[in-house]
PDB file of N, CA and C in Angstrom:
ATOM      1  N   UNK A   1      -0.096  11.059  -6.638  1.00  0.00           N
ATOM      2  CA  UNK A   1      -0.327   9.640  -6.467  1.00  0.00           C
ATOM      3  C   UNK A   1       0.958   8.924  -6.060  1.00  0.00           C
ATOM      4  N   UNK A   2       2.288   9.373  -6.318  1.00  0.00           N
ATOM      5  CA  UNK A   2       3.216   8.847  -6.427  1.00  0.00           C
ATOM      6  C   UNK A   2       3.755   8.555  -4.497  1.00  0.00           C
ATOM      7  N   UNK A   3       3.237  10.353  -4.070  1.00  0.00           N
ATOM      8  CA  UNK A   3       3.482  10.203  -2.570  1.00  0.00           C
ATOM      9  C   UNK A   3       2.626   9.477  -1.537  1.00  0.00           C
ATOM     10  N   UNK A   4       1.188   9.065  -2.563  1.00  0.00           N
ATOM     11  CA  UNK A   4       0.346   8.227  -1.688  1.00  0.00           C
ATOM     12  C   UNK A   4       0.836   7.008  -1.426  1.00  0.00           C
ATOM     13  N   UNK A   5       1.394   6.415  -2.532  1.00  0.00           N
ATOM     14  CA  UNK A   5       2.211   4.466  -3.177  1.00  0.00           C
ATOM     15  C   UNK A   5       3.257   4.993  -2.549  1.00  0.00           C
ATOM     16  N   UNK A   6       4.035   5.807  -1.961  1.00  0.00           N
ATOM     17  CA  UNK A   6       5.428   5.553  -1.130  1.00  0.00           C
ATOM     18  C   UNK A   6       4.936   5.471   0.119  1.00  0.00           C
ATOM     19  N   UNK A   7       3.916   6.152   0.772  1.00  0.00           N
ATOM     20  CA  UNK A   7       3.582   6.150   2.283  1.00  0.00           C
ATOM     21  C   UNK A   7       2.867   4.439   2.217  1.00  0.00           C
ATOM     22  N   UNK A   8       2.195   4.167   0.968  1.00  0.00           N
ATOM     23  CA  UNK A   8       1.323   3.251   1.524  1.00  0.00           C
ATOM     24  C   UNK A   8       2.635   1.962   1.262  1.00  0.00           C
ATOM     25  N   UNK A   9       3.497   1.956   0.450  1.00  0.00           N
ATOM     26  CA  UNK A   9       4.685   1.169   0.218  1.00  0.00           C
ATOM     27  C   UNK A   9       5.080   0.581   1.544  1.00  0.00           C
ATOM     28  N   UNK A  10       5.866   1.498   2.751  1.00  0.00           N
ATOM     29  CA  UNK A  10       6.458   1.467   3.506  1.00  0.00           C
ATOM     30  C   UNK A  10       5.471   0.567   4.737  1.00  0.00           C
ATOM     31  N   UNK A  11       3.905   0.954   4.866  1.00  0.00           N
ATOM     32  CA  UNK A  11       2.903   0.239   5.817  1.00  0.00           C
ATOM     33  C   UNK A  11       2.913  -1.337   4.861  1.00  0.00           C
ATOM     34  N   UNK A  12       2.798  -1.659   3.789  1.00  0.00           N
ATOM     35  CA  UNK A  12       2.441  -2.554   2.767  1.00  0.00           C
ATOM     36  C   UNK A  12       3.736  -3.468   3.229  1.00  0.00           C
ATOM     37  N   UNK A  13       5.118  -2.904   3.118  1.00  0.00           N
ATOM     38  CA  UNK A  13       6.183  -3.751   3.263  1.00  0.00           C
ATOM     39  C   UNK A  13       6.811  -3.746   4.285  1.00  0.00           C
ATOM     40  N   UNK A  14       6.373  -3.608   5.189  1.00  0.00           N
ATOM     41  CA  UNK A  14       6.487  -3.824   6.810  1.00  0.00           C
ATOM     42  C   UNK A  14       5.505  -4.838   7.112  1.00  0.00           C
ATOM     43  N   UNK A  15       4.462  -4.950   6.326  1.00  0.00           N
ATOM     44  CA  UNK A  15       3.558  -6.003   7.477  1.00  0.00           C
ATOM     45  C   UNK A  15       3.878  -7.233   6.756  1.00  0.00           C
ATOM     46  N   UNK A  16       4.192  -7.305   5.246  1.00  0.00           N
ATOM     47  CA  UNK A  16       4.618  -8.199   4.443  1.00  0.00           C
ATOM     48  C   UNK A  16       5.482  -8.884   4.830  1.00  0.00           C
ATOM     49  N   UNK A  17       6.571  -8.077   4.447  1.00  0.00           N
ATOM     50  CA  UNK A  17       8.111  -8.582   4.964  1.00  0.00           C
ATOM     51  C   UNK A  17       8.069  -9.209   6.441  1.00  0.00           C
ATOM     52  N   UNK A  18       7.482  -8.811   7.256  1.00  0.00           N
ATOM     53  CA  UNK A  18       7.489  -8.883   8.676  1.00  0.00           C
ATOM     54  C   UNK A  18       6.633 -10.657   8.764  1.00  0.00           C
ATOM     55  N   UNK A  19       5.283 -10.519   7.859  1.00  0.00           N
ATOM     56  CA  UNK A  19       4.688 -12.263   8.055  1.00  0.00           C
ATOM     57  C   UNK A  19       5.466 -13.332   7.462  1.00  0.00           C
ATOM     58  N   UNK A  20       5.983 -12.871   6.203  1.00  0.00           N
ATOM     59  CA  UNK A  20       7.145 -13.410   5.607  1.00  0.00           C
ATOM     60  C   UNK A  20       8.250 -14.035   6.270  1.00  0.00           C
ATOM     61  N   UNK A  21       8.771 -13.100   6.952  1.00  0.00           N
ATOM     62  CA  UNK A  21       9.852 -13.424   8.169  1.00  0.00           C
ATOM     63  C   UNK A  21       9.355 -14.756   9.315  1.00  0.00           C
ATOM     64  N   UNK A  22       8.413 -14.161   9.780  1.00  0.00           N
ATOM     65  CA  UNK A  22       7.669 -14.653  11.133  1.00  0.00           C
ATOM     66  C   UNK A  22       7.354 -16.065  10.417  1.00  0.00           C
ATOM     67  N   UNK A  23       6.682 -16.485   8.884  1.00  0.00           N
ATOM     68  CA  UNK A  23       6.315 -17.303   8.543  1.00  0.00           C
ATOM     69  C   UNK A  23       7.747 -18.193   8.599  1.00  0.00           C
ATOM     70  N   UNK A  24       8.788 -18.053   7.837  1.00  0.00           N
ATOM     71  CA  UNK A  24      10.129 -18.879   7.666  1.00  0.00           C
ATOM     72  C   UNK A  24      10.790 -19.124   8.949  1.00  0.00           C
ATOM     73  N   UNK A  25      10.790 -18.328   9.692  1.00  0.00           N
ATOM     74  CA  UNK A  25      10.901 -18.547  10.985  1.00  0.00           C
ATOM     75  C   UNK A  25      10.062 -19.891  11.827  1.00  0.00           C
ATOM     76  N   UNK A  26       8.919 -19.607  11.905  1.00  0.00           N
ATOM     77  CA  UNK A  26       7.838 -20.396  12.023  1.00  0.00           C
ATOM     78  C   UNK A  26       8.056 -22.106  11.868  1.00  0.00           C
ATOM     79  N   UNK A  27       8.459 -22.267  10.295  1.00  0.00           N
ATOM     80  CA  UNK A  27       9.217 -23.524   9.763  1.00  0.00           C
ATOM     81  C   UNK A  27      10.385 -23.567   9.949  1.00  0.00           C
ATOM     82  N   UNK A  28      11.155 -23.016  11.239  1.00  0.00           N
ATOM     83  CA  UNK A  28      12.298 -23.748  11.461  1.00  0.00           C
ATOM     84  C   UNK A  28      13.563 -23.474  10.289  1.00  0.00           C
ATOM     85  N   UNK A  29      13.440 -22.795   9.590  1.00  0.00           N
ATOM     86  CA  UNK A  29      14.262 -21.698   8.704  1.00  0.00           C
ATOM     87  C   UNK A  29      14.913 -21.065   9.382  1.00  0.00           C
ATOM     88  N   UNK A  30      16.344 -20.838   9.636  1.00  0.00           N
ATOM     89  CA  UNK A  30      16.721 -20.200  10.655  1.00  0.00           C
ATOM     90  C   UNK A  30      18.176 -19.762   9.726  1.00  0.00           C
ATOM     91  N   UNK A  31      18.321 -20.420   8.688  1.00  0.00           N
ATOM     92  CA  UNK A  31      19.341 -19.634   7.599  1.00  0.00           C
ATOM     93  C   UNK A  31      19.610 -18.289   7.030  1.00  0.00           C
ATOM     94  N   UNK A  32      20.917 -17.445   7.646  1.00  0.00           N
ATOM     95  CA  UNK A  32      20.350 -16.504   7.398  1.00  0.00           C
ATOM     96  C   UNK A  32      19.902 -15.815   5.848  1.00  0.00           C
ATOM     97  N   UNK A  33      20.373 -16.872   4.654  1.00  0.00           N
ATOM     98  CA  UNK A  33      20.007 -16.328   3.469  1.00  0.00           C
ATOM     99  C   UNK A  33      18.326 -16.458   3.554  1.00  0.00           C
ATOM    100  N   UNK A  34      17.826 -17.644   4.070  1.00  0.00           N
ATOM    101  CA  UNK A  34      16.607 -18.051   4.014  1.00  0.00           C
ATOM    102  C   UNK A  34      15.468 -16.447   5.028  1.00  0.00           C
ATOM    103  N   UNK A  35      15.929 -15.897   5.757  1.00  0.00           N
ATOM    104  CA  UNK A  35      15.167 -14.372   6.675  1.00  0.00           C
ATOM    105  C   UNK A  35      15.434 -13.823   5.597  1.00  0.00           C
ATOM    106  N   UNK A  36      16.678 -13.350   4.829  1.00  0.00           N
ATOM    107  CA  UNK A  36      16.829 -12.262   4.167  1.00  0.00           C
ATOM    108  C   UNK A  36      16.065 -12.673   2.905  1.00  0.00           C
ATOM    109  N   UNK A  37      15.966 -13.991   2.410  1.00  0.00           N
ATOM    110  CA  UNK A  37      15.017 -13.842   1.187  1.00  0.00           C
ATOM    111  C   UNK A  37      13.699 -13.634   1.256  1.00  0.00           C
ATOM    112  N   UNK A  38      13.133 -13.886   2.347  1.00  0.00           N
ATOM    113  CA  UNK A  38      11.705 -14.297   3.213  1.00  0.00           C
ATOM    114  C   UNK A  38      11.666 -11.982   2.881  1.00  0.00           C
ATOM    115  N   UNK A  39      12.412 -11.525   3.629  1.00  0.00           N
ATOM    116  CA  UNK A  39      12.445 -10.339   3.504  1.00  0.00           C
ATOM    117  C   UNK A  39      12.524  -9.668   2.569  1.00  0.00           C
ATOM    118  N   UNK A  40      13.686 -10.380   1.657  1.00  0.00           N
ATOM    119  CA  UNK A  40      13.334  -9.856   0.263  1.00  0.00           C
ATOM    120  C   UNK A  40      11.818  -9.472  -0.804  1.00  0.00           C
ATOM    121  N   UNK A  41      11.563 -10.877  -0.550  1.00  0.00           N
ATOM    122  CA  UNK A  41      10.186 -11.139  -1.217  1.00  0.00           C
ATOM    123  C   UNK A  41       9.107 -10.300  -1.050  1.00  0.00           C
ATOM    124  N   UNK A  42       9.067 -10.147   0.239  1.00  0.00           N
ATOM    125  CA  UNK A  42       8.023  -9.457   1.225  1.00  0.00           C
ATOM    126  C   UNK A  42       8.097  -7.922   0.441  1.00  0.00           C
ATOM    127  N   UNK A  43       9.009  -7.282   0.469  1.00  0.00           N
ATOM    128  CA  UNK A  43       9.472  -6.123  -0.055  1.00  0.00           C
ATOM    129  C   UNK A  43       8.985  -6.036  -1.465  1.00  0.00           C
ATOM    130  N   UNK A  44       9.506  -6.870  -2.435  1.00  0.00           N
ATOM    131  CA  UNK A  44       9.283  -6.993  -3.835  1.00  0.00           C
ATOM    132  C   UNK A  44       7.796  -6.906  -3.872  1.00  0.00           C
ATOM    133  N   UNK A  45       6.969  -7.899  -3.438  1.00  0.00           N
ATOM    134  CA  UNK A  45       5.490  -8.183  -3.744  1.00  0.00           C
ATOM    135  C   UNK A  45       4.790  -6.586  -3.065  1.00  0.00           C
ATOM    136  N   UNK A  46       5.222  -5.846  -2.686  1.00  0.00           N
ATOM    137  CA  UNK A  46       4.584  -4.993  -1.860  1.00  0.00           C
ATOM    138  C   UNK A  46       4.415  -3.686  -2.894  1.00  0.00           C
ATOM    139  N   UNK A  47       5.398  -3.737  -3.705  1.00  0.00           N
ATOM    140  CA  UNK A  47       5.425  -2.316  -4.734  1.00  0.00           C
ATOM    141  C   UNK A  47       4.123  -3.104  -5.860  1.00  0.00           C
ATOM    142  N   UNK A  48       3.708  -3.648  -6.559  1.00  0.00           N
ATOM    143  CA  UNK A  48       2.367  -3.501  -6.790  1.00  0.00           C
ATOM    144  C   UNK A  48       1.469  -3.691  -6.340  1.00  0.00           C
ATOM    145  N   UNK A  49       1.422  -3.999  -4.918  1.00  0.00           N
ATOM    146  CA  UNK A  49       0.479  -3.844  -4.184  1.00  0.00           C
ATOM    147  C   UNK A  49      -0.257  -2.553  -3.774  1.00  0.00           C
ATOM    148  N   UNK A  50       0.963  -2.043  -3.434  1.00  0.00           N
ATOM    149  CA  UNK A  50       1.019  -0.588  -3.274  1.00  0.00           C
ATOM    150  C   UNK A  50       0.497   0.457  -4.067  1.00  0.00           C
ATOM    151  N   UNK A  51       0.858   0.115  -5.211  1.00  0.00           N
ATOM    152  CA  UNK A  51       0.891   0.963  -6.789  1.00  0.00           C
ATOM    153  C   UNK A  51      -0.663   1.047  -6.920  1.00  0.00           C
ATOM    154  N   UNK A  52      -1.398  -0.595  -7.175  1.00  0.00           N
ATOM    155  CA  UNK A  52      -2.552  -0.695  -7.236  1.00  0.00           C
ATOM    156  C   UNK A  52      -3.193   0.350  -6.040  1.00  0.00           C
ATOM    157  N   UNK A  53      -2.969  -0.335  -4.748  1.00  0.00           N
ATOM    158  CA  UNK A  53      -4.171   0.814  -3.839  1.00  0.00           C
ATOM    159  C   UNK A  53      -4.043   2.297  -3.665  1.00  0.00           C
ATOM    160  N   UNK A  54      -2.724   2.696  -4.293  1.00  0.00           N
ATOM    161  CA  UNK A  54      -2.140   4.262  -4.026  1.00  0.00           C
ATOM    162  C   UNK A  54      -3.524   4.654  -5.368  1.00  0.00           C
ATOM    163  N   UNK A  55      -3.459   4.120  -6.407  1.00  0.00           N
ATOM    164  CA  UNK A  55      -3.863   4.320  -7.158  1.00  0.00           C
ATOM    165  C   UNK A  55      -5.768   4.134  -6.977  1.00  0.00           C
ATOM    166  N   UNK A  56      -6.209   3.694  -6.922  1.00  0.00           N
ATOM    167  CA  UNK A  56      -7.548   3.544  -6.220  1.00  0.00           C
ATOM    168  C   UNK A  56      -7.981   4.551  -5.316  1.00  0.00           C
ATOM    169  N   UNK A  57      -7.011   4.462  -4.122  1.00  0.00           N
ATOM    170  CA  UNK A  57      -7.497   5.702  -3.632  1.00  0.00           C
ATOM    171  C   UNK A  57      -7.581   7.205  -4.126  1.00  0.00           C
ATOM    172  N   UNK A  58      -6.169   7.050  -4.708  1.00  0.00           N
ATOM    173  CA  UNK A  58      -6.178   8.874  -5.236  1.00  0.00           C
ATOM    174  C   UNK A  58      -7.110   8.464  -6.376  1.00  0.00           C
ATOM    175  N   UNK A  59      -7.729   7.911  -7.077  1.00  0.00           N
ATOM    176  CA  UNK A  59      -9.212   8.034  -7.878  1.00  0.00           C
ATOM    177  C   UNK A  59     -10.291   8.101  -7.349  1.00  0.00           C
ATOM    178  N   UNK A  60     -10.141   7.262  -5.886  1.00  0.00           N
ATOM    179  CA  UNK A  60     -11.229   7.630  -5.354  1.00  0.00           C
ATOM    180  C   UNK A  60     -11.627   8.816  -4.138  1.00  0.00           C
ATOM    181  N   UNK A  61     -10.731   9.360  -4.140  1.00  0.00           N
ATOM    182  CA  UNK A  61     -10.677  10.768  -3.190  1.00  0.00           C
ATOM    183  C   UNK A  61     -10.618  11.696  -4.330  1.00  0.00           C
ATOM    184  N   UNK A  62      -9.999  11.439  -5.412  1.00  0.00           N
ATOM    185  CA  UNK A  62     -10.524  12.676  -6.996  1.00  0.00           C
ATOM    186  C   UNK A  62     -12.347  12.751  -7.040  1.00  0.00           C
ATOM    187  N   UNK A  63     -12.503  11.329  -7.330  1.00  0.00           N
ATOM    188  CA  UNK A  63     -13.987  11.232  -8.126  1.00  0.00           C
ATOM    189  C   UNK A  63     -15.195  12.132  -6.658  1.00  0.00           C
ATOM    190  N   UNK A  64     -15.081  11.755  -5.195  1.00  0.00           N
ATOM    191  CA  UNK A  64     -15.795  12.687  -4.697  1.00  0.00           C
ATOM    192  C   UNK A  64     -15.287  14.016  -3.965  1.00  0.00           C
ATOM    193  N   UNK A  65     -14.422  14.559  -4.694  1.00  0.00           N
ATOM    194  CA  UNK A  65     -14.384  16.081  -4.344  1.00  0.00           C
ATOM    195  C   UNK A  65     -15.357  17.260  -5.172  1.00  0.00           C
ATOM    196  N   UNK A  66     -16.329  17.731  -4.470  1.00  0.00           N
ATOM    197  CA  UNK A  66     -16.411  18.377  -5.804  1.00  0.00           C
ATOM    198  C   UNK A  66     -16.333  20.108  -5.419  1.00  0.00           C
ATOM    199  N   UNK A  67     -16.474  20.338  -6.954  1.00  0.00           N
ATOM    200  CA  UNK A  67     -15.983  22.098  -7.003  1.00  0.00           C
ATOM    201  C   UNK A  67     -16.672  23.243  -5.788  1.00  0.00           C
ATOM    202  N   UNK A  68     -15.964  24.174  -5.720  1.00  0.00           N
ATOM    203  CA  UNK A  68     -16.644  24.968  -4.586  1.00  0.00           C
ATOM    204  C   UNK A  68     -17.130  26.113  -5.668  1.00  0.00           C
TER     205      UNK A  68
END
């Protein structure tokens, strides 16, 4: 589960970080502490995001496998 929440981490905090950005940008934010926090954030909010759906899925690719 752990390698599912790192692959899905990296898609999760790329599109995050990235609207985040585009959003502060957007409003004329052009400071660069103000991108890098916009980026920060994006990043932070993304690890339980992640955690949660890594987790969902590997329960839900467990629950329909079944025995041979």
């Amino acid at each position: 589960m752990l390698r599912l929440s790192a692959v899905l981490y990296i898609l999760v905090a790329t599109v995050l970080a990235g609207g985040a950005v585009t959003a502060v940008l957007a409003m004329n934010m052009m400071e660069r502490w103000q991108i890098a926090g916009a980026f920060a954030a994006g990043c932070v909010v993304a690890l339980p995001i992640s955690a949660i759906l890594g987790r969902k899925m590997y329960n839900a690719m467990k629950s329909t496998s079944t025995p041979a």
